[in-house]
C-alpha atoms as a PDB file:
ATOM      1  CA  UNK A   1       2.419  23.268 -20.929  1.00  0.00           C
ATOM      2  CA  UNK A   2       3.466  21.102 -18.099  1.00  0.00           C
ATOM      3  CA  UNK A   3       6.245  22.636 -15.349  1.00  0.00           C
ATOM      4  CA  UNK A   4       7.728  20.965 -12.385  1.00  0.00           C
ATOM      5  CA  UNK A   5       8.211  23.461  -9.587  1.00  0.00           C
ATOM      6  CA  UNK A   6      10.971  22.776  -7.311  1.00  0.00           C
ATOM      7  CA  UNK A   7      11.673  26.278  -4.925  1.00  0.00           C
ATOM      8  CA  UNK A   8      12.587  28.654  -8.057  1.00  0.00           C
ATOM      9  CA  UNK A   9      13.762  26.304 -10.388  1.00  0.00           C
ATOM     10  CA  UNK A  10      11.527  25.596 -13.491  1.00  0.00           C
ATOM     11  CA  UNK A  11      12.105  22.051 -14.744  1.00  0.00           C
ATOM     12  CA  UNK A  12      10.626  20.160 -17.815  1.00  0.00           C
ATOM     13  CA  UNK A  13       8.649  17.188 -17.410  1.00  0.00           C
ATOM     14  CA  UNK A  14      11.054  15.066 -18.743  1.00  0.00           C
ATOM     15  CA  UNK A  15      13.084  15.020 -15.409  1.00  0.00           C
ATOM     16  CA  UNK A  16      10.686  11.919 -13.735  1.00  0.00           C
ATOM     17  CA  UNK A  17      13.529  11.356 -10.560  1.00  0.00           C
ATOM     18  CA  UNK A  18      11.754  14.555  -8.915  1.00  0.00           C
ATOM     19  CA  UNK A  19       9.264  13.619  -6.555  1.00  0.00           C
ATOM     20  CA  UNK A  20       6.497  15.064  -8.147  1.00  0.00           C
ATOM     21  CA  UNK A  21       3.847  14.817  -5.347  1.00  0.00           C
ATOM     22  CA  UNK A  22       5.569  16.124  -3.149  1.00  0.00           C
ATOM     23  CA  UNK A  23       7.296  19.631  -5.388  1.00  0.00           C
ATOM     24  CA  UNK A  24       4.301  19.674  -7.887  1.00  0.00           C
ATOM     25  CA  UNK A  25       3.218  19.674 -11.444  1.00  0.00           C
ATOM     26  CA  UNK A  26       2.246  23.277 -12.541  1.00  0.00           C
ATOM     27  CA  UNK A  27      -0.904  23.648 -15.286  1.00  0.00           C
ATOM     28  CA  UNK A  28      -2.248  25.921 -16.861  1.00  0.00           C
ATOM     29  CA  UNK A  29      -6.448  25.862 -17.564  1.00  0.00           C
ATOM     30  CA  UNK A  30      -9.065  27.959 -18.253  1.00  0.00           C
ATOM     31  CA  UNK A  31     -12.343  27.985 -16.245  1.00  0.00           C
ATOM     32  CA  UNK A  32     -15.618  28.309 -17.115  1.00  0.00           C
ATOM     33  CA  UNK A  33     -15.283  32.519 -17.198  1.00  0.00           C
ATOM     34  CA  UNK A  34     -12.705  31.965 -19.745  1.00  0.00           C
ATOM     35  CA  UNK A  35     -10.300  32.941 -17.140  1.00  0.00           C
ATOM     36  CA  UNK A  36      -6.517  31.431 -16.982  1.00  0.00           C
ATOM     37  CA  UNK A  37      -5.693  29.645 -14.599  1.00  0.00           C
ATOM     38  CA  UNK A  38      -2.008  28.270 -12.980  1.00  0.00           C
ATOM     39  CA  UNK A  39      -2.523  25.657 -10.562  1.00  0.00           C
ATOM     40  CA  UNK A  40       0.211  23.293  -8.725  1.00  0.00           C
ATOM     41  CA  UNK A  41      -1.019  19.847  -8.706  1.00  0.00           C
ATOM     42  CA  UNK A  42       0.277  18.134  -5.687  1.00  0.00           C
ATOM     43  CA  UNK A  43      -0.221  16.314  -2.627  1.00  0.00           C
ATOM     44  CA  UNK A  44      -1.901  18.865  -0.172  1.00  0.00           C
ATOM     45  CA  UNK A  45      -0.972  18.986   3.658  1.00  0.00           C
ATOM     46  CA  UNK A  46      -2.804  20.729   6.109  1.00  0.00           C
ATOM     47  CA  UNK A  47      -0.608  22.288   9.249  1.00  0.00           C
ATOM     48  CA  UNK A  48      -3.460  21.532  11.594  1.00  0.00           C
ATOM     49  CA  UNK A  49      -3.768  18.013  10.573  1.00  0.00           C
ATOM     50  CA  UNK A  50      -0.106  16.609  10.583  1.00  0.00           C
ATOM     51  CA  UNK A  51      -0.288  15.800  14.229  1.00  0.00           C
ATOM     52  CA  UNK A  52      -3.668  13.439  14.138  1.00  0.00           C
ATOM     53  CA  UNK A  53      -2.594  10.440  15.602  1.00  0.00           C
ATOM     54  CA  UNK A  54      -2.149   7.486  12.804  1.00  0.00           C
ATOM     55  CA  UNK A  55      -3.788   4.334  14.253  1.00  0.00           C
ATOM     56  CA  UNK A  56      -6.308   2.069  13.290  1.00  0.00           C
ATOM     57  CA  UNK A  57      -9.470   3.593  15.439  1.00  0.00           C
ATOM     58  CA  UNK A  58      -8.770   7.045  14.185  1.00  0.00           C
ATOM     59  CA  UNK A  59      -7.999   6.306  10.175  1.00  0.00           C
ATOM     60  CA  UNK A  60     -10.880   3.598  10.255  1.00  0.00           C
ATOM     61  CA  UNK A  61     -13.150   4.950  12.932  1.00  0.00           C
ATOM     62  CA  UNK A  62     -16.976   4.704  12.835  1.00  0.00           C
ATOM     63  CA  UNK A  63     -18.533   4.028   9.462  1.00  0.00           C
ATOM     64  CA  UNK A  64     -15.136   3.508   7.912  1.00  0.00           C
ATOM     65  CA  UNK A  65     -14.805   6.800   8.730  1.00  0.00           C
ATOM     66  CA  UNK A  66     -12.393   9.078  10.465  1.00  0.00           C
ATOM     67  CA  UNK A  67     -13.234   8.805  14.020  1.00  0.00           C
ATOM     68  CA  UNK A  68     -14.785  11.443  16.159  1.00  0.00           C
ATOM     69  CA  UNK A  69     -11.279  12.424  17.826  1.00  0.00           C
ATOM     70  CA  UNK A  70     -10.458  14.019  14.400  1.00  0.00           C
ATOM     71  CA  UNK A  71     -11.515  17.581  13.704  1.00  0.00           C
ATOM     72  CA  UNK A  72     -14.056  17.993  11.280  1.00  0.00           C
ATOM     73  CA  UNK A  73     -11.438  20.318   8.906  1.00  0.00           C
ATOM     74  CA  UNK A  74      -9.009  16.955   9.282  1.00  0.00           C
ATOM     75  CA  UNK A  75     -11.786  13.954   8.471  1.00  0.00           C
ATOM     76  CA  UNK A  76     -10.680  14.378   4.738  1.00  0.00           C
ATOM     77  CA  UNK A  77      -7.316  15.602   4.768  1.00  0.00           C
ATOM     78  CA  UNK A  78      -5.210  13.544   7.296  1.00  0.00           C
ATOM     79  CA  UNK A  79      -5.044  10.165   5.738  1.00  0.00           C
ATOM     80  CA  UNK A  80      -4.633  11.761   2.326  1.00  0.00           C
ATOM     81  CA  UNK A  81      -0.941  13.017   3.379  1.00  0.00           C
ATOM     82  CA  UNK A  82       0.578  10.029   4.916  1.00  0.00           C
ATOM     83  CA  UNK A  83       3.035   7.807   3.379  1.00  0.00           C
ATOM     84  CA  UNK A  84       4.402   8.434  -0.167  1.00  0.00           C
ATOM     85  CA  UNK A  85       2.143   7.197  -3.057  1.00  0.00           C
ATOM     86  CA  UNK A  86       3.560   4.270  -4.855  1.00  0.00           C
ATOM     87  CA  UNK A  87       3.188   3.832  -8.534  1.00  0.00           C
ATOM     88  CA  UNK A  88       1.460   1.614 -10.477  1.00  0.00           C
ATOM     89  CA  UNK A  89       3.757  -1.020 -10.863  1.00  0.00           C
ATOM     90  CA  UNK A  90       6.266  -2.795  -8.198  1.00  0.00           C
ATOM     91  CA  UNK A  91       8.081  -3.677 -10.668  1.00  0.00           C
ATOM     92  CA  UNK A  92       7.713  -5.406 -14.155  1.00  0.00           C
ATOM     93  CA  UNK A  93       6.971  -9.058 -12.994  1.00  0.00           C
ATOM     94  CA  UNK A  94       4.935  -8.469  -9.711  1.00  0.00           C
ATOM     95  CA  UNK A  95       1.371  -7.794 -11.054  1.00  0.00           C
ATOM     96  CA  UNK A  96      -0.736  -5.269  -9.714  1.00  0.00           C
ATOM     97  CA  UNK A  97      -4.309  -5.918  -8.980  1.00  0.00           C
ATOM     98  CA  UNK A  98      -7.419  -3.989  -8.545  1.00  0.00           C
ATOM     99  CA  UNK A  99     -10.958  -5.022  -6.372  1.00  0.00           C
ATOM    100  CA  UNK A 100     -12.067  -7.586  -8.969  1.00  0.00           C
ATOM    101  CA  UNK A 101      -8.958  -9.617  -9.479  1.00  0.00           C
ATOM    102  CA  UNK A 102      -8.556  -9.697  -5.528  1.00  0.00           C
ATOM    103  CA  UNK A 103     -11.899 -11.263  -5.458  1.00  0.00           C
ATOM    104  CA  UNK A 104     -11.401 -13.940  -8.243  1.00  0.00           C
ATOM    105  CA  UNK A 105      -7.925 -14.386  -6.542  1.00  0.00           C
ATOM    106  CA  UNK A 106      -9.754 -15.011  -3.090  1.00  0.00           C
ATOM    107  CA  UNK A 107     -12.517 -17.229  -5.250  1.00  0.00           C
ATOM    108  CA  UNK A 108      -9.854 -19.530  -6.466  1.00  0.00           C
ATOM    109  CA  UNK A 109      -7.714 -19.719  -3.785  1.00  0.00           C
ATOM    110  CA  UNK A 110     -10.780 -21.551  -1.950  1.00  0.00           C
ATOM    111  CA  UNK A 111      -9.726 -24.482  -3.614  1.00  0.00           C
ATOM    112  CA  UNK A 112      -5.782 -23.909  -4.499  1.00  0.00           C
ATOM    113  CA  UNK A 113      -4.251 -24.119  -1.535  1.00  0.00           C
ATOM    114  CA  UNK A 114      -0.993 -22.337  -3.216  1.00  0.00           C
ATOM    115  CA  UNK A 115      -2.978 -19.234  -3.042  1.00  0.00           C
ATOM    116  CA  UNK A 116      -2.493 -17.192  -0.420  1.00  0.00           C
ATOM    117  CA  UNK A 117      -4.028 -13.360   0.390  1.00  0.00           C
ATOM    118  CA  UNK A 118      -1.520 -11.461   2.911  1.00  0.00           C
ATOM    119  CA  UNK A 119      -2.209  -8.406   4.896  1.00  0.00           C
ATOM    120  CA  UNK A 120       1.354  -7.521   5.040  1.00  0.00           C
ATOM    121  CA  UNK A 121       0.264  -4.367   8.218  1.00  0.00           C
ATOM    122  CA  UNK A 122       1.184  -4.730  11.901  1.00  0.00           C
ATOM    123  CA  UNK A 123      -1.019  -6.723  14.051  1.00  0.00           C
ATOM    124  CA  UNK A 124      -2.715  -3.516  15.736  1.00  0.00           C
ATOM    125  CA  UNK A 125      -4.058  -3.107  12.295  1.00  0.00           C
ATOM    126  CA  UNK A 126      -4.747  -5.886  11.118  1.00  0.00           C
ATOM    127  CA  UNK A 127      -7.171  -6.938  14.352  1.00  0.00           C
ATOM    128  CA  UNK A 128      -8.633  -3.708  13.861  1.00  0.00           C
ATOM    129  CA  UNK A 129     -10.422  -5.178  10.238  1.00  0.00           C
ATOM    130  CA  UNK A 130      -8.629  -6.735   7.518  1.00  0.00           C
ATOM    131  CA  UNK A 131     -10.386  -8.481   3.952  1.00  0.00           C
ATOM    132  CA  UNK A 132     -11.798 -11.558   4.814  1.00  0.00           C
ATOM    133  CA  UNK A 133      -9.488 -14.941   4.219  1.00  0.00           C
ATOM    134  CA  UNK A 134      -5.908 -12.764   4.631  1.00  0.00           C
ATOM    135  CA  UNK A 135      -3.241 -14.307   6.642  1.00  0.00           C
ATOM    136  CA  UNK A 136      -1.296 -11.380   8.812  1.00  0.00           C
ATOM    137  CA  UNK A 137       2.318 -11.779   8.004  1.00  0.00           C
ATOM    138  CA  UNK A 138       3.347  -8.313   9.280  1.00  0.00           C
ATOM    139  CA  UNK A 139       5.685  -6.578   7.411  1.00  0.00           C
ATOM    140  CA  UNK A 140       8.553  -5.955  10.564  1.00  0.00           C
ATOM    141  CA  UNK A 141       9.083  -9.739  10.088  1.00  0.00           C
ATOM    142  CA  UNK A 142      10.056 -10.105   6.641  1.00  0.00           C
ATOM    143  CA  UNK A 143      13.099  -8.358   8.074  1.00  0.00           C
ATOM    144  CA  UNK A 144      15.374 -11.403   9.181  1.00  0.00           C
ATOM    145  CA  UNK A 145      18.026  -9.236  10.127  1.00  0.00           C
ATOM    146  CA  UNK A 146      16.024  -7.643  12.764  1.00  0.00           C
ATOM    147  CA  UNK A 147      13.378 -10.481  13.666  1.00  0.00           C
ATOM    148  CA  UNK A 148      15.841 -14.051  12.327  1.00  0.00           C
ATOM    149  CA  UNK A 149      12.721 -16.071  14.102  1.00  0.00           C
ATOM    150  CA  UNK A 150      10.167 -14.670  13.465  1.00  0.00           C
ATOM    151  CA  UNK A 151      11.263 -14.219   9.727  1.00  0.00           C
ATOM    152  CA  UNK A 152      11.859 -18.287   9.718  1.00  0.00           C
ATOM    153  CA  UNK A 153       7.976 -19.012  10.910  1.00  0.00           C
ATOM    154  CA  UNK A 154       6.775 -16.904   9.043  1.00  0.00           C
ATOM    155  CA  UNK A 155       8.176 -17.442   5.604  1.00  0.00           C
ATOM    156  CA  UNK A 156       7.362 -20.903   6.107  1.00  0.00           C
ATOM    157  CA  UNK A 157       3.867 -20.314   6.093  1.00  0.00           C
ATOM    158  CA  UNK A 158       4.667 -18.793   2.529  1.00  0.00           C
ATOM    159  CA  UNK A 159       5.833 -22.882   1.527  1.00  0.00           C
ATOM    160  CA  UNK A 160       9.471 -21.800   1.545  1.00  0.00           C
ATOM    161  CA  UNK A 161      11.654 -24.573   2.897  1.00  0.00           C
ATOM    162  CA  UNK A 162      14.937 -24.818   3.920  1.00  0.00           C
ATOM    163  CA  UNK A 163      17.773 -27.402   2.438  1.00  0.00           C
ATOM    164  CA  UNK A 164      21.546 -27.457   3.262  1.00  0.00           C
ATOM    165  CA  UNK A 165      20.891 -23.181   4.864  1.00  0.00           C
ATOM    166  CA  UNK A 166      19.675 -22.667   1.546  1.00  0.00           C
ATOM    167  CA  UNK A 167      16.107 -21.337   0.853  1.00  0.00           C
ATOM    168  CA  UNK A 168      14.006 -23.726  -1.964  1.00  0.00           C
ATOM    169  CA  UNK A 169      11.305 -22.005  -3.360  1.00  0.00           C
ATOM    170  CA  UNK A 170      10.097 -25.258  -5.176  1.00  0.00           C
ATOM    171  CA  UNK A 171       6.381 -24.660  -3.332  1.00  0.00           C
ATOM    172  CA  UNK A 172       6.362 -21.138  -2.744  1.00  0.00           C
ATOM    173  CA  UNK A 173       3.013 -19.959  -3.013  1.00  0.00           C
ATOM    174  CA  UNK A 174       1.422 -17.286  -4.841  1.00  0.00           C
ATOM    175  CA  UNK A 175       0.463 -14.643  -2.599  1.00  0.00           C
ATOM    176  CA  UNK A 176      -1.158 -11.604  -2.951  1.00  0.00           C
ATOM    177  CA  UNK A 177       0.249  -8.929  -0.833  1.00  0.00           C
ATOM    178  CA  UNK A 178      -1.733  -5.379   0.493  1.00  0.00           C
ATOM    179  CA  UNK A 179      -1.439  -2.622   3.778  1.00  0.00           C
ATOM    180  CA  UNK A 180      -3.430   0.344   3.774  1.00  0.00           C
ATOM    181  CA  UNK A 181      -3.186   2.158   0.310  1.00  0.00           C
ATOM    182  CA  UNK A 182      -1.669   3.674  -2.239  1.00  0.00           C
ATOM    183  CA  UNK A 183       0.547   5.797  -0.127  1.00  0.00           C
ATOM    184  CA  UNK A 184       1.204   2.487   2.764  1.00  0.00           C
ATOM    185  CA  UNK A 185       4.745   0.916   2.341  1.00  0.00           C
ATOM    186  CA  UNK A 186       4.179  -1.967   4.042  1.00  0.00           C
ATOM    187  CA  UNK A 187       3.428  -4.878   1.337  1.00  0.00           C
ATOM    188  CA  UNK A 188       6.144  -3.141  -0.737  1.00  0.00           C
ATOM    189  CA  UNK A 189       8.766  -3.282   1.985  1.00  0.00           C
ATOM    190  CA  UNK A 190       7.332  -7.267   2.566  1.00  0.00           C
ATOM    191  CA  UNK A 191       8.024  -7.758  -1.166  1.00  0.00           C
ATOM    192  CA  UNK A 192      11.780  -6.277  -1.510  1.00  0.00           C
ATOM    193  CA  UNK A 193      12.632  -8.684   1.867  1.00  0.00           C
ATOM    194  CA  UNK A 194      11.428 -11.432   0.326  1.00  0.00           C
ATOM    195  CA  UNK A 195      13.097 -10.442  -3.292  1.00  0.00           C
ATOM    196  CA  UNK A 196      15.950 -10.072  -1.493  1.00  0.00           C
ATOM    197  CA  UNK A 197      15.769 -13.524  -0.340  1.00  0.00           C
ATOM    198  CA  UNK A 198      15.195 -14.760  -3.701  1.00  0.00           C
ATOM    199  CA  UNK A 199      11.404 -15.593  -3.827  1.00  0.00           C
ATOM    200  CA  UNK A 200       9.875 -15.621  -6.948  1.00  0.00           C
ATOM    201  CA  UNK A 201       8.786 -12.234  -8.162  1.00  0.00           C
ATOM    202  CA  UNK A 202       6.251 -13.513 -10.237  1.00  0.00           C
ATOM    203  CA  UNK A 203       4.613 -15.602  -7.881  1.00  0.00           C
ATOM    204  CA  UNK A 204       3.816 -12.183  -5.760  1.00  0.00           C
ATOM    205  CA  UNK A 205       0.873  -9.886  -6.312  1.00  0.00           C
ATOM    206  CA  UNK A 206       0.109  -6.648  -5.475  1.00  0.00           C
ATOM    207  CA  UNK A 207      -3.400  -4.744  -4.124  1.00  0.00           C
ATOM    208  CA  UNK A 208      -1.997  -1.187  -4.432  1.00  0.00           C
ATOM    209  CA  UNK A 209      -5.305  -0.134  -3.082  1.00  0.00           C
ATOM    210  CA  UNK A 210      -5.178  -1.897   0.189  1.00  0.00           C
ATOM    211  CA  UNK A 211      -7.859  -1.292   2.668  1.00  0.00           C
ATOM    212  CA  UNK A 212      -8.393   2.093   1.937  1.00  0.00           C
ATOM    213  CA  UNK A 213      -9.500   1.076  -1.972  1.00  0.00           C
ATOM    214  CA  UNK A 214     -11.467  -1.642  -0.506  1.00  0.00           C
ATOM    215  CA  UNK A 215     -13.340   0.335   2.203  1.00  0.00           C
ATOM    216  CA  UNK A 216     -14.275   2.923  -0.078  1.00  0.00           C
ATOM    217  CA  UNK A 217     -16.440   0.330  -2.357  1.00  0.00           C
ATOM    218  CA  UNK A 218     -18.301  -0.970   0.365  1.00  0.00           C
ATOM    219  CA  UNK A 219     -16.567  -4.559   0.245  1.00  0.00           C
ATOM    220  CA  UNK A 220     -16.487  -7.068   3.049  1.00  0.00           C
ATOM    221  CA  UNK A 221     -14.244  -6.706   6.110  1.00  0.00           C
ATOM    222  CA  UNK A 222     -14.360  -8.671   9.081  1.00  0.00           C
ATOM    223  CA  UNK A 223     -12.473  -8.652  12.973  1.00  0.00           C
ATOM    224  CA  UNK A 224     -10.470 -11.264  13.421  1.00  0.00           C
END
């Protein structure tokens, strides 16, 4: 039997607009004494670890590693709390990719120019290591309320022109959109701007993964 555990309340599964890693999913199991069990599934914070600072050197430090400023309890644990875990799906026409279709999406982009691989994270990041081939278009300037010129230079590299103040999205490329992981909201807050905009939904992809997916395969990175 599945329960959601919100403070005292005991809610069937059924209610999906609880934020389930956050308040839990109780289960019940037996282990291998034959015991039962009752465990909370959910997204485990450690007090110690909340304050680790979040930057690029620390999250990605050594080895791919969390560097040595981190306490050795924390090395796991402080990355794994951050952000809120997206799900599977952006949304039913952006497609979702995994390792192998970002590398036969980097293969043929080498020769359709339409293609384009976007680290959607904020320049400190993306100098720090990114996937070989992406194009930074930080996330902050998808925003053109807040950044109208840097929004305009940017979306332009994307093949969206302007005619009569109106955006045409005739040569909009196809581009393939990650930040950091599961739980980073960067390429998903790049994707609603753009939406919003009207670009194409289907001509955007989505690495869910991000760099944490692709560091933890042992796949290429390089410094820009």
């Amino acid at each position: 039997m599945i329960k959601i555990i919100l403070g005292s309340l005991v809610l069937t599964s059924s209610i999906f607009a609880i934020d389930l890693q956050t308040n839990g999913v109780e289960v019940e199991f037996k282990n291998s004494k034959d015991e039962q069990k009752t465990v909370v599934i959910k997204r485990e914070k450690k007090e110690e670890c909340k304050d680790v600072g979040f930057d690029p050197k620390v999250v990605y430090g050594g080895e791919h590693q969390a560097s040595n400023s981190v306490s050795a309890n924390c090395k796991r644990a402080f990355v794994t709390y951050m952000g809120k875990i997206s799900p599977i799906k952006y949304s039913d026409k952006v497609e979702t990719f995994g390792e192998v279709e970002v590398l036969d999406f980097i293969e043929k982009s080498k020769t359709d120019k339409n293609m384009l691989l976007v680290d959607s994270r904020t320049e400190n990041w993306f100098f720090h290591e990114t996937i070989p081939t992406a194009v930074n278009i930080p996330y902050i300037y998808t925003k053109k309320s807040q950044y109208p010129d840097e929004f305009e230079e940017y979306i332009e590299i994307l093949g969206v022109t302007k005619v009569d103040g109106k955006y045409n999205f005739a040569n909009a490329k196809t581009v393939l959109m990650f930040c950091n992981g599961a739980w980073c909201g960067q390429s998903p807050e790049s994707m609603k701007e753009l939406i919003a905009i009207g670009y194409p939904e289907e001509k955007l992809k989505w690495y869910r993964g991000g760099m944490q997916s692709w560091l933890s395969l042992g796949l290429t990175t390089v410094k820009p």
